[in-house]
C-alpha atoms as a PDB file:
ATOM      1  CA  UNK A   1      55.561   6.535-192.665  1.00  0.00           C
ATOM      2  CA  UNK A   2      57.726   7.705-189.638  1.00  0.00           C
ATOM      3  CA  UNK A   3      56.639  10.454-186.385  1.00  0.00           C
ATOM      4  CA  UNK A   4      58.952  12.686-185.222  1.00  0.00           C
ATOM      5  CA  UNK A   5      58.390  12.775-181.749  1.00  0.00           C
ATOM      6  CA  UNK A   6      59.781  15.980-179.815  1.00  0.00           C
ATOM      7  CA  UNK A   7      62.405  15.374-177.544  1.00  0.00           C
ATOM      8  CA  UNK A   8      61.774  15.840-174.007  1.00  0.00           C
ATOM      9  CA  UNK A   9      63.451  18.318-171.693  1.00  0.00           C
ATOM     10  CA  UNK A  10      65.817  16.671-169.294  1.00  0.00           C
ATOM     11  CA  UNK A  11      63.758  18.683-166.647  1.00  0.00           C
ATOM     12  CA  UNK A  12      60.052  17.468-168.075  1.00  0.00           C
ATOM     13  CA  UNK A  13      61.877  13.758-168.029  1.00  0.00           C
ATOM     14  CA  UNK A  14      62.477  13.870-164.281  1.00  0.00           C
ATOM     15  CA  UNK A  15      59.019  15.308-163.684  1.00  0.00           C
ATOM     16  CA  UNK A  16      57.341  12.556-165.623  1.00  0.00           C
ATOM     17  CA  UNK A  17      59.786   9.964-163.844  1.00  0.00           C
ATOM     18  CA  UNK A  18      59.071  11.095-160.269  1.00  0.00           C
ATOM     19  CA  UNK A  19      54.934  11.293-161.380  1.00  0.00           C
ATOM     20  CA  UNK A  20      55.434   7.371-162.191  1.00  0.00           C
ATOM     21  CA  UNK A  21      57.142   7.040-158.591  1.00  0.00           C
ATOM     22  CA  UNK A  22      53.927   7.621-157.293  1.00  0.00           C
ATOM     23  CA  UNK A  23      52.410   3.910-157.966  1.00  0.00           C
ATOM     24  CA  UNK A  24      55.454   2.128-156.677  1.00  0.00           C
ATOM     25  CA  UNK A  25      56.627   0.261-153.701  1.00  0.00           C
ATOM     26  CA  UNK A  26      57.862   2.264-150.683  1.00  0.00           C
ATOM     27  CA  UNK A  27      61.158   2.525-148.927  1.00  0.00           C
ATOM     28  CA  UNK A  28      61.634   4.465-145.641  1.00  0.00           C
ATOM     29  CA  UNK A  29      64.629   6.865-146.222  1.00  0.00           C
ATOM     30  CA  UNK A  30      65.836   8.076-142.899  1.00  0.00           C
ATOM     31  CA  UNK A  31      67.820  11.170-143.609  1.00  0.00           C
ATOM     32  CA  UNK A  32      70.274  13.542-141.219  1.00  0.00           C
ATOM     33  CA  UNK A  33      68.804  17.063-140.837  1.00  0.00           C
ATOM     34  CA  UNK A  34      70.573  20.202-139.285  1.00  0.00           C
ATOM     35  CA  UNK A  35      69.868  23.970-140.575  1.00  0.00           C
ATOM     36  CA  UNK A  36      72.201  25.657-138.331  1.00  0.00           C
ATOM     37  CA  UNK A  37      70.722  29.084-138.490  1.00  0.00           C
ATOM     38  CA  UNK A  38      67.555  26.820-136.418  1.00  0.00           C
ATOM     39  CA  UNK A  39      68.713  23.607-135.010  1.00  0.00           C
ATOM     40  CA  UNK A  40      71.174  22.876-131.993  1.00  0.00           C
ATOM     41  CA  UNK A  41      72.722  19.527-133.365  1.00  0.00           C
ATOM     42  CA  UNK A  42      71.520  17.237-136.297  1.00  0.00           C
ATOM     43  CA  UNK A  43      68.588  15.065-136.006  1.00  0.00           C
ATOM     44  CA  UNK A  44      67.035  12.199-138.209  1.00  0.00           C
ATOM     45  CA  UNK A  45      63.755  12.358-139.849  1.00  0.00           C
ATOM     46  CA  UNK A  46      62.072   9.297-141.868  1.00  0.00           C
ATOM     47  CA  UNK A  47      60.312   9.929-145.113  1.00  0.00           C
ATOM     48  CA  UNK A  48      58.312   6.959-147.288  1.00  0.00           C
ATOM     49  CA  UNK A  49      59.249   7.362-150.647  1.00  0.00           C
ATOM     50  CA  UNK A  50      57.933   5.194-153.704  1.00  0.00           C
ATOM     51  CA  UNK A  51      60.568   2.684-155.878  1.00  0.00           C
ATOM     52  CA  UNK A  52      61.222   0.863-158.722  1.00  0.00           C
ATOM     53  CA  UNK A  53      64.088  -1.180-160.335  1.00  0.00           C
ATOM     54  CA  UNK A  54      65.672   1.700-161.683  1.00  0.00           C
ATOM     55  CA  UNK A  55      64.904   4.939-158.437  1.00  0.00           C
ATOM     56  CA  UNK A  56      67.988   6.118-157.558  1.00  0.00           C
ATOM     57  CA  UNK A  57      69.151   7.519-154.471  1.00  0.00           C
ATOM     58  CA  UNK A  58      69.446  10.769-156.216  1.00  0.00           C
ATOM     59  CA  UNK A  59      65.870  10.344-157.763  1.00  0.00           C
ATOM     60  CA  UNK A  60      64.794   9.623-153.913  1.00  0.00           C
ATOM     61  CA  UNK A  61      66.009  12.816-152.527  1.00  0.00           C
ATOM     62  CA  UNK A  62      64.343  14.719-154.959  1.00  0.00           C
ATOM     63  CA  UNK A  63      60.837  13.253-154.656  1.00  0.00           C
ATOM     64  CA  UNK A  64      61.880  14.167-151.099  1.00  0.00           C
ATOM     65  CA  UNK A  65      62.547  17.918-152.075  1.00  0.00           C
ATOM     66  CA  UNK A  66      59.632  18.382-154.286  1.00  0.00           C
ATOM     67  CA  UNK A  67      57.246  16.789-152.481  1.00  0.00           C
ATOM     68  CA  UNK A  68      57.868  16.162-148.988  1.00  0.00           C
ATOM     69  CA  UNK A  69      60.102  18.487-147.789  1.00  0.00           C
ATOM     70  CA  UNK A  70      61.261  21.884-149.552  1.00  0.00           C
ATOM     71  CA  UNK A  71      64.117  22.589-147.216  1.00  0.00           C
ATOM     72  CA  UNK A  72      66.022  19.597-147.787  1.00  0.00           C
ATOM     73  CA  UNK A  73      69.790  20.607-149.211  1.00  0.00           C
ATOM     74  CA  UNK A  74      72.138  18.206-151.284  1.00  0.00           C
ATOM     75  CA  UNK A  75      74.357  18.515-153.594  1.00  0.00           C
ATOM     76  CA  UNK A  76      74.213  16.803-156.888  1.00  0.00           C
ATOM     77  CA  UNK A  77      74.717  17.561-160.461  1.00  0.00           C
ATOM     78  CA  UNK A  78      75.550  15.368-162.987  1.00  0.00           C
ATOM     79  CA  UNK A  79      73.178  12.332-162.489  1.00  0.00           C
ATOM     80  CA  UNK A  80      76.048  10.162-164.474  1.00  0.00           C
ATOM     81  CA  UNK A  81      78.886   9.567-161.453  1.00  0.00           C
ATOM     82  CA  UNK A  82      81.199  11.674-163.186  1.00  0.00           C
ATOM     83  CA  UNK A  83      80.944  15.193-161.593  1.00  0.00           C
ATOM     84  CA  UNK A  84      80.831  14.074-158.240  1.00  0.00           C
ATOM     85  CA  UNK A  85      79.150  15.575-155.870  1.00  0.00           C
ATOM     86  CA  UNK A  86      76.399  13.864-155.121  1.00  0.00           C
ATOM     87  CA  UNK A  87      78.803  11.593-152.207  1.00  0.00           C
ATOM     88  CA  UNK A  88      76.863  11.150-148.721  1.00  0.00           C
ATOM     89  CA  UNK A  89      76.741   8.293-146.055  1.00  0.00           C
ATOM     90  CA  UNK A  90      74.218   4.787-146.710  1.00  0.00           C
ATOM     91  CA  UNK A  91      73.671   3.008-144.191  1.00  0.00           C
ATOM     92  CA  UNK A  92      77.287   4.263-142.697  1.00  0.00           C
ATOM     93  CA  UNK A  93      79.017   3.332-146.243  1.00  0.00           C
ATOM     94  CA  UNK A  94      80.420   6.090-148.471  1.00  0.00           C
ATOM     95  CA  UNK A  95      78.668   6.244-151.806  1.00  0.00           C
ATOM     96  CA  UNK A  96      77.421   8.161-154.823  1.00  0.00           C
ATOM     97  CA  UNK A  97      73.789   8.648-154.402  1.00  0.00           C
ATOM     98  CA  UNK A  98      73.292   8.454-158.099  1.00  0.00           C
ATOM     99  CA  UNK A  99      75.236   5.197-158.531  1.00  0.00           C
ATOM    100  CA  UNK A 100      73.231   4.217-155.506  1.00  0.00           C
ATOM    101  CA  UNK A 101      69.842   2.605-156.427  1.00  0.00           C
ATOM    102  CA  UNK A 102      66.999   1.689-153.947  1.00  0.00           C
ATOM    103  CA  UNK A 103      66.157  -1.771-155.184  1.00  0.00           C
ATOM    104  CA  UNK A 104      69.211  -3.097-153.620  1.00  0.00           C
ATOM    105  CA  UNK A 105      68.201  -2.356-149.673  1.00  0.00           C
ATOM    106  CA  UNK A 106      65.615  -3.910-147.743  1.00  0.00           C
ATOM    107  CA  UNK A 107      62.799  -1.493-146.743  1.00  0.00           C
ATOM    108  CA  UNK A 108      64.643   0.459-145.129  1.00  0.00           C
ATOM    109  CA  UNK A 109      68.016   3.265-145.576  1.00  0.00           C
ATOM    110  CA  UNK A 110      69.665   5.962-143.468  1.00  0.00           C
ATOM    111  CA  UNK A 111      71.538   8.486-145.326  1.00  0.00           C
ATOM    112  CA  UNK A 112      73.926  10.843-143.747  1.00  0.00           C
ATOM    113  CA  UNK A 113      75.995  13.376-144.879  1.00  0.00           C
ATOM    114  CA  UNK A 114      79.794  12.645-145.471  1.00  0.00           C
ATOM    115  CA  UNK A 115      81.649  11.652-142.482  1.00  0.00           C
ATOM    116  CA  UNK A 116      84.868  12.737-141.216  1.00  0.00           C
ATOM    117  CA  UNK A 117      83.886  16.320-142.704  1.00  0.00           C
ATOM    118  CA  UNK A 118      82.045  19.726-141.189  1.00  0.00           C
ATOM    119  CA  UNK A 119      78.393  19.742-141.589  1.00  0.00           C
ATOM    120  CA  UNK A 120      77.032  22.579-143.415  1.00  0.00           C
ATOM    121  CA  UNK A 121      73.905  21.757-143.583  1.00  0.00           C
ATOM    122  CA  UNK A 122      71.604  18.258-143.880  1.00  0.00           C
ATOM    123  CA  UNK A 123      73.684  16.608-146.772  1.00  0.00           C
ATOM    124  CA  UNK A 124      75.925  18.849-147.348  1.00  0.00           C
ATOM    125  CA  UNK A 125      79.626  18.921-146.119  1.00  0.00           C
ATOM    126  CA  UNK A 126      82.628  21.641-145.792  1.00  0.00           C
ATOM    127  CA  UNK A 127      85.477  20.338-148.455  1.00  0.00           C
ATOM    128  CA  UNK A 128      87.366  23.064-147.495  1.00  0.00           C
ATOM    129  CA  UNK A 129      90.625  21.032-146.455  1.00  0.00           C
ATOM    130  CA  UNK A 130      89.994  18.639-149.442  1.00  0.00           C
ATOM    131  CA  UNK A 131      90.343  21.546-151.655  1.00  0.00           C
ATOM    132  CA  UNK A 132      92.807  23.083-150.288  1.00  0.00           C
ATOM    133  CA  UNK A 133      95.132  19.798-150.382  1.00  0.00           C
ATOM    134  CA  UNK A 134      94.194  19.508-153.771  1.00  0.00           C
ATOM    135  CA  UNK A 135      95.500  22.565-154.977  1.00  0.00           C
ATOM    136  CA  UNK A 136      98.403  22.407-153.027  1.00  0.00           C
ATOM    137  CA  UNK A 137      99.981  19.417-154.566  1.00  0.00           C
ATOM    138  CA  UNK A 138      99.746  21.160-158.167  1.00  0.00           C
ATOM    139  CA  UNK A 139      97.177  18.710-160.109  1.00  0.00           C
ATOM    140  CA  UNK A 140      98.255  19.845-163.211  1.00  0.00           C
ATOM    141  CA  UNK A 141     101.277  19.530-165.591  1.00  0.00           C
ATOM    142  CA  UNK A 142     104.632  21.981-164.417  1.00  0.00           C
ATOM    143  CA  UNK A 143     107.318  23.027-166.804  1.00  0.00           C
ATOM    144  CA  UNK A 144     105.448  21.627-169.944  1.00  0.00           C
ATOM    145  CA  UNK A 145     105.431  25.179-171.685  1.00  0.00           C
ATOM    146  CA  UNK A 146     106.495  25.626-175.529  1.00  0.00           C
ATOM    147  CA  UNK A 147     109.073  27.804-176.199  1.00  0.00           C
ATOM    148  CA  UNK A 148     108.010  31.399-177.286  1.00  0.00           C
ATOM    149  CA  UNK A 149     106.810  31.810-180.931  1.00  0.00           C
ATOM    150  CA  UNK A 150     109.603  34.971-181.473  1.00  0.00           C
ATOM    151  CA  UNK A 151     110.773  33.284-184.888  1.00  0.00           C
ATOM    152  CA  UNK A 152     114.508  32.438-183.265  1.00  0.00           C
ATOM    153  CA  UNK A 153     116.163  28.897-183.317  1.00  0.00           C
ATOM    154  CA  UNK A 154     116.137  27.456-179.479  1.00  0.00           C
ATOM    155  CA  UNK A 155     118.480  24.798-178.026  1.00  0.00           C
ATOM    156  CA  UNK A 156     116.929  21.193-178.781  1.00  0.00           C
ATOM    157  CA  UNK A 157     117.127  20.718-174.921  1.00  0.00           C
ATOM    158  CA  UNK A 158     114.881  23.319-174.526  1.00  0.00           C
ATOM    159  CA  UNK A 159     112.644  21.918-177.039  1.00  0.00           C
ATOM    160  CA  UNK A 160     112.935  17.909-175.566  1.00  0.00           C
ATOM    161  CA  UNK A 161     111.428  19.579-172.150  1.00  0.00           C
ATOM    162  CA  UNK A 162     108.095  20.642-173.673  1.00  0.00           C
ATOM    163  CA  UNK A 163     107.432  17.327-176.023  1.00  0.00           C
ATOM    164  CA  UNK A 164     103.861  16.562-175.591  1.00  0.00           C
ATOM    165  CA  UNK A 165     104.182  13.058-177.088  1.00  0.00           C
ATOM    166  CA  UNK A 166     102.991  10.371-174.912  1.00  0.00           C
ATOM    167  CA  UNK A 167     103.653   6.642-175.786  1.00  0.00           C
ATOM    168  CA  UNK A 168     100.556   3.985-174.303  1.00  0.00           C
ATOM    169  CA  UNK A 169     103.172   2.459-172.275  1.00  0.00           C
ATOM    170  CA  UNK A 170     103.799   5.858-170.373  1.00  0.00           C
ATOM    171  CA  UNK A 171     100.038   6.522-169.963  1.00  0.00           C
ATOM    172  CA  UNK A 172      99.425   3.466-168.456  1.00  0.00           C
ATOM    173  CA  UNK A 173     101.417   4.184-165.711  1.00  0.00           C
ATOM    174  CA  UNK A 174      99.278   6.668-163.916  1.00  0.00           C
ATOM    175  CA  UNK A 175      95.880   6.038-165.940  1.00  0.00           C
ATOM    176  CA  UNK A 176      94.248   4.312-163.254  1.00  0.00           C
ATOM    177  CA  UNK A 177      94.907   7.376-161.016  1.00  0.00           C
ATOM    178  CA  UNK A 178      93.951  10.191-163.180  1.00  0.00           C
ATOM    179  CA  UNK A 179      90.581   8.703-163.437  1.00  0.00           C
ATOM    180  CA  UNK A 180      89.104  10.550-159.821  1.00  0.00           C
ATOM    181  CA  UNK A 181      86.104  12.365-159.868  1.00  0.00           C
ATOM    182  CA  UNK A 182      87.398  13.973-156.251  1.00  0.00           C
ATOM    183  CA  UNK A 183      83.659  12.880-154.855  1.00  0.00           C
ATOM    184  CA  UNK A 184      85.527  12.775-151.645  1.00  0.00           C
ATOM    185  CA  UNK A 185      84.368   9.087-150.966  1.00  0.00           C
ATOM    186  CA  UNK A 186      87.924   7.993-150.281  1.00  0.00           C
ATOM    187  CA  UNK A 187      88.379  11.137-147.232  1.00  0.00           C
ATOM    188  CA  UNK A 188      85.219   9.862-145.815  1.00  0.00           C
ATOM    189  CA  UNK A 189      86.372   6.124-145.421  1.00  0.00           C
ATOM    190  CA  UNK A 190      89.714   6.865-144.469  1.00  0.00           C
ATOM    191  CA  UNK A 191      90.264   6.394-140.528  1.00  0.00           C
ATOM    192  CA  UNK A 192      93.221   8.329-140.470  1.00  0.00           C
ATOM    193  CA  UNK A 193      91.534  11.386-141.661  1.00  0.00           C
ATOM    194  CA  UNK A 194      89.014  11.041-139.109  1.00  0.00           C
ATOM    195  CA  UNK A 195      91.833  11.189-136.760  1.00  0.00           C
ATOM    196  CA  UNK A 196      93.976  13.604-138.117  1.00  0.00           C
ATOM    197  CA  UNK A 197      91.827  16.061-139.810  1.00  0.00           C
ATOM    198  CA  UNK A 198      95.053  17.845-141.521  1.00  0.00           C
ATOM    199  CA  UNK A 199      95.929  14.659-142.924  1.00  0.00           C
ATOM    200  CA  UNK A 200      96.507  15.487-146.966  1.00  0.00           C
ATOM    201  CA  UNK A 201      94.669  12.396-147.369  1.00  0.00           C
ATOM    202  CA  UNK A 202      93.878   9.717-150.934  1.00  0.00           C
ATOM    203  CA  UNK A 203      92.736  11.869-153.296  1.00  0.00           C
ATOM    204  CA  UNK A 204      95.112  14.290-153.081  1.00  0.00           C
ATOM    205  CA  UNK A 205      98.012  11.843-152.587  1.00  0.00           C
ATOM    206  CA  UNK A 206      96.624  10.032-155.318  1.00  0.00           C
ATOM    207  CA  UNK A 207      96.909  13.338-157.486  1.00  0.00           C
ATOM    208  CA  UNK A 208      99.890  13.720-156.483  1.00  0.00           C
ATOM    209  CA  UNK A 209     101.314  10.552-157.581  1.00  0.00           C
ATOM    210  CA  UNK A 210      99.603  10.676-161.042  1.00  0.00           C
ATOM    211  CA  UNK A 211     101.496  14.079-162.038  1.00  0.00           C
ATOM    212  CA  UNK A 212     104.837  13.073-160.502  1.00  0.00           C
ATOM    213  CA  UNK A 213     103.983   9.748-163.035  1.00  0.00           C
ATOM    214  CA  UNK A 214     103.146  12.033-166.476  1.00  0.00           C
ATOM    215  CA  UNK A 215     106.824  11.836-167.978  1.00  0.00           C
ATOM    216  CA  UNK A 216     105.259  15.467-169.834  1.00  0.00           C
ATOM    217  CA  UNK A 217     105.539  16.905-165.890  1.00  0.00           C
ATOM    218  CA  UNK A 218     108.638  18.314-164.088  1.00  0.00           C
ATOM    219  CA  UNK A 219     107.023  19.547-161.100  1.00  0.00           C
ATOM    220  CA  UNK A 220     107.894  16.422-158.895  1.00  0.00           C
ATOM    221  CA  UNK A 221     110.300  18.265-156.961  1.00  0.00           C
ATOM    222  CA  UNK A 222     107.445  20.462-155.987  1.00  0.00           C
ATOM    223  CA  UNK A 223     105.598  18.146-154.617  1.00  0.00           C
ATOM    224  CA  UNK A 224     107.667  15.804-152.740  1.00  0.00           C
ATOM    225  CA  UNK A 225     107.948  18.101-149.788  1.00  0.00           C
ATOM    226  CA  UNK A 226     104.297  17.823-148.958  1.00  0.00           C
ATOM    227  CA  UNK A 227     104.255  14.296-149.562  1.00  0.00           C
ATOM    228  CA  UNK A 228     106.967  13.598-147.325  1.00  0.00           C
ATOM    229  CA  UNK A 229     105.610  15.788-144.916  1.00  0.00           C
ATOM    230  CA  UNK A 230     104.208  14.796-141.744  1.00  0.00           C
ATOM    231  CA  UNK A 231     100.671  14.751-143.075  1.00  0.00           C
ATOM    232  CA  UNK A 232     101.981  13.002-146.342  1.00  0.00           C
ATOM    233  CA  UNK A 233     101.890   9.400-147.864  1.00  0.00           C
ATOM    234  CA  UNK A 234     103.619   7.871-144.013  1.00  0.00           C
ATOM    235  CA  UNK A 235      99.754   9.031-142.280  1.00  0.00           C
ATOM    236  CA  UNK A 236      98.186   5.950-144.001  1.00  0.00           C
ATOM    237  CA  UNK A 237      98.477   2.894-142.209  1.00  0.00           C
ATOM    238  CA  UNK A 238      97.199   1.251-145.710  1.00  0.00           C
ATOM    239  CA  UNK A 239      94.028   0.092-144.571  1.00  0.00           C
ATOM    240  CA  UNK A 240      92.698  -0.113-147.913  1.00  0.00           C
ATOM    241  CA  UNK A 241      89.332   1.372-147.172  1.00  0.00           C
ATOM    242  CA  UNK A 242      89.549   4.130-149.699  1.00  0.00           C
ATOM    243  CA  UNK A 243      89.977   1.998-152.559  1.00  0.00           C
ATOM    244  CA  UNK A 244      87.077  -0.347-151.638  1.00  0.00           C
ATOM    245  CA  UNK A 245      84.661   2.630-151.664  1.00  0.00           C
ATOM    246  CA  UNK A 246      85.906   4.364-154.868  1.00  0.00           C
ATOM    247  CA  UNK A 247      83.327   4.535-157.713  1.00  0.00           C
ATOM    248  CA  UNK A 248      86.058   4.785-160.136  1.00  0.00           C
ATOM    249  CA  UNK A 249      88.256   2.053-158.947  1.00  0.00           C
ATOM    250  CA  UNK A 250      91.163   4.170-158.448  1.00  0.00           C
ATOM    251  CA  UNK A 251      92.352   2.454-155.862  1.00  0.00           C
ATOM    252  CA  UNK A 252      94.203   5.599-153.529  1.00  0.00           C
ATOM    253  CA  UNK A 253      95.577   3.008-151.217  1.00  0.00           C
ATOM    254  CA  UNK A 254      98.232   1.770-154.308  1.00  0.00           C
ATOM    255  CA  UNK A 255      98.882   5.268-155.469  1.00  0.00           C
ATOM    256  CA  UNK A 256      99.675   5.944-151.334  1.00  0.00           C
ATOM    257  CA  UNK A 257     101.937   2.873-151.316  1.00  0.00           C
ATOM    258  CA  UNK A 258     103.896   3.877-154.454  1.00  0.00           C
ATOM    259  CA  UNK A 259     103.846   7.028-153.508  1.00  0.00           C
ATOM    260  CA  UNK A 260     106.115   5.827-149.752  1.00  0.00           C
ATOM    261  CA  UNK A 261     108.401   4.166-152.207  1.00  0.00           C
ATOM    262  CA  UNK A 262     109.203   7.341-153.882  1.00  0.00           C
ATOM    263  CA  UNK A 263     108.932   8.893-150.506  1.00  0.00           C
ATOM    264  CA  UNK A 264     111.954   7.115-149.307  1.00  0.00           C
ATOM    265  CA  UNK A 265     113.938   7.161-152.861  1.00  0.00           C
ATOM    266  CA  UNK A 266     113.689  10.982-152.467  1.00  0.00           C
ATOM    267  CA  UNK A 267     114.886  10.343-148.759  1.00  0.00           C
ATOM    268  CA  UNK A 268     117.935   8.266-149.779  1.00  0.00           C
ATOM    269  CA  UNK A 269     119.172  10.747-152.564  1.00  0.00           C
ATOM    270  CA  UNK A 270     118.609  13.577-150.241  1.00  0.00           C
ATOM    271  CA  UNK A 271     120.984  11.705-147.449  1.00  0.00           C
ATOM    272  CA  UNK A 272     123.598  10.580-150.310  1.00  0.00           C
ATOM    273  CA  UNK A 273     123.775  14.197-152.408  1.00  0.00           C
ATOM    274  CA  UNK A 274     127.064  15.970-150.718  1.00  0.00           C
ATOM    275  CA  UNK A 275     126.017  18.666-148.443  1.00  0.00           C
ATOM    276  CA  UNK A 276     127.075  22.591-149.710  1.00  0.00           C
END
């Protein structure tokens, strides 16, 4: 004979998990803290919060929001390290807080909000200029568009510039790079950014490089001026950190590198087409 057992909410599930929190070992969480609207400059507060094998960061924060402190902001969404936005400082290292799990620090963790970014408030960072130089390199496929249903024959040329068939061989070239979750990880590792805020910085680049790899796209010519630019792929000194501290294993720093090659083949052409 069989139960049916009713499926719990997802929010009942993280009320019964935090209520089970209560028996377990304790880490001290150090967090950064700064309302605006009240404070003069950030400040750090500790908080003792219990642990298992499986308490995330993310589960820590909110046992710290329900039942420590109200006031605390972070962002946070999906739980799975695919939406996000959940980034922040540990212990001075870039990382998703729900990918993050407690068991693996020593009594003791300081989390910050994203460096090389504009506090908003406690956890929470202005992405602003990450947005911005997302958008401005065109993420998306240009010039892919089907010719218009009007019933009239159109030129096969026309036709060959909107195929939508892909062969593995051609996605494999920019896979690797189209898998970013733009958690911003890569911005907050990179020391260039933190010197040159208006850098357009990995992700972006990265972005960048994945379209201009899609043989579906014809918007490369768009988007070589801004990587070429002066805040383009020649900023990075290819330290690498960006691709050590990516959850997805993108690795930004060989999208960057490629993306200098193609940086100076556009160059080269540019020099070698005959001036009007």
């Amino acid at each position: 004979m069989y139960t049916v057992r009713k499926l719990m909410q997802p929010k009942q599930q993280l009320k019964l998990r935090r209520t089970q929190m209560a028996n377990q070992a304790m880490m001290n969480v150090e967090v950064l803290r700064y309302n605006p609207e009240v404070d003069k400059e950030p400040y750090l507060r500790t908080y003792q919060v219990p642990y298992d094998n499986q308490t995330s960061l993310l589960d820590a924060l909110g046992y710290i929001k329900d039942r420590l402190d109200p006031e605390l902001a972070y962002r946070w969404s999906c739980r799975m390290a695919i939406c996000g936005s959940c980034g922040m400082m540990v212990n001075n290292i870039p990382k998703l807080a729900c990918k993050t799990f407690l068991r693996d620090y020593s009594g003791h963790m300081r989390i910050e909000p994203l460096a090389n970014f504009p506090i908003e408030r406690d956890l929470i960072v202005d992405l602003s200029h990450f947005i911005e130089s997302l958008e401005a390199i065109k993420p998306y496929i240009i010039g892919n568009e089907m010719p218009a249903l009007d019933g009239q024959p159109h030129p096969s040329a026309e036709l060959a510039k909107s195929r939508t068939k892909q062969t593995p061989a051609q996605l494999e070239k920019y896979r690797q790079f189209s898998m970013c979750i733009n958690c911003g990880l890569c911005y907050a590792a990179c020391p260039q950014f933190g010197l040159n805020p208006e850098f357009v910085g990995p992700a972006a680049l990265t972005m960048a490089h994945r379209y201009n790899l899609d043989n579906r796209d014809h918007g490369k010519a768009e988007r070589m001026p801004i990587i070429n630019g002066e805040n383009g792929v020649w900023t990075c000194t290819f330290v690498g950190a960006c691709s050590e501290v990516c959850p997805k294993h993108v690795n930004p720093a060989a999208a960057i590198n490629q993306g200098k090659l193609e940086s100076a083949k556009d160059y080269l052409i540019s020099m070698l087409k005959p001036k009007a």
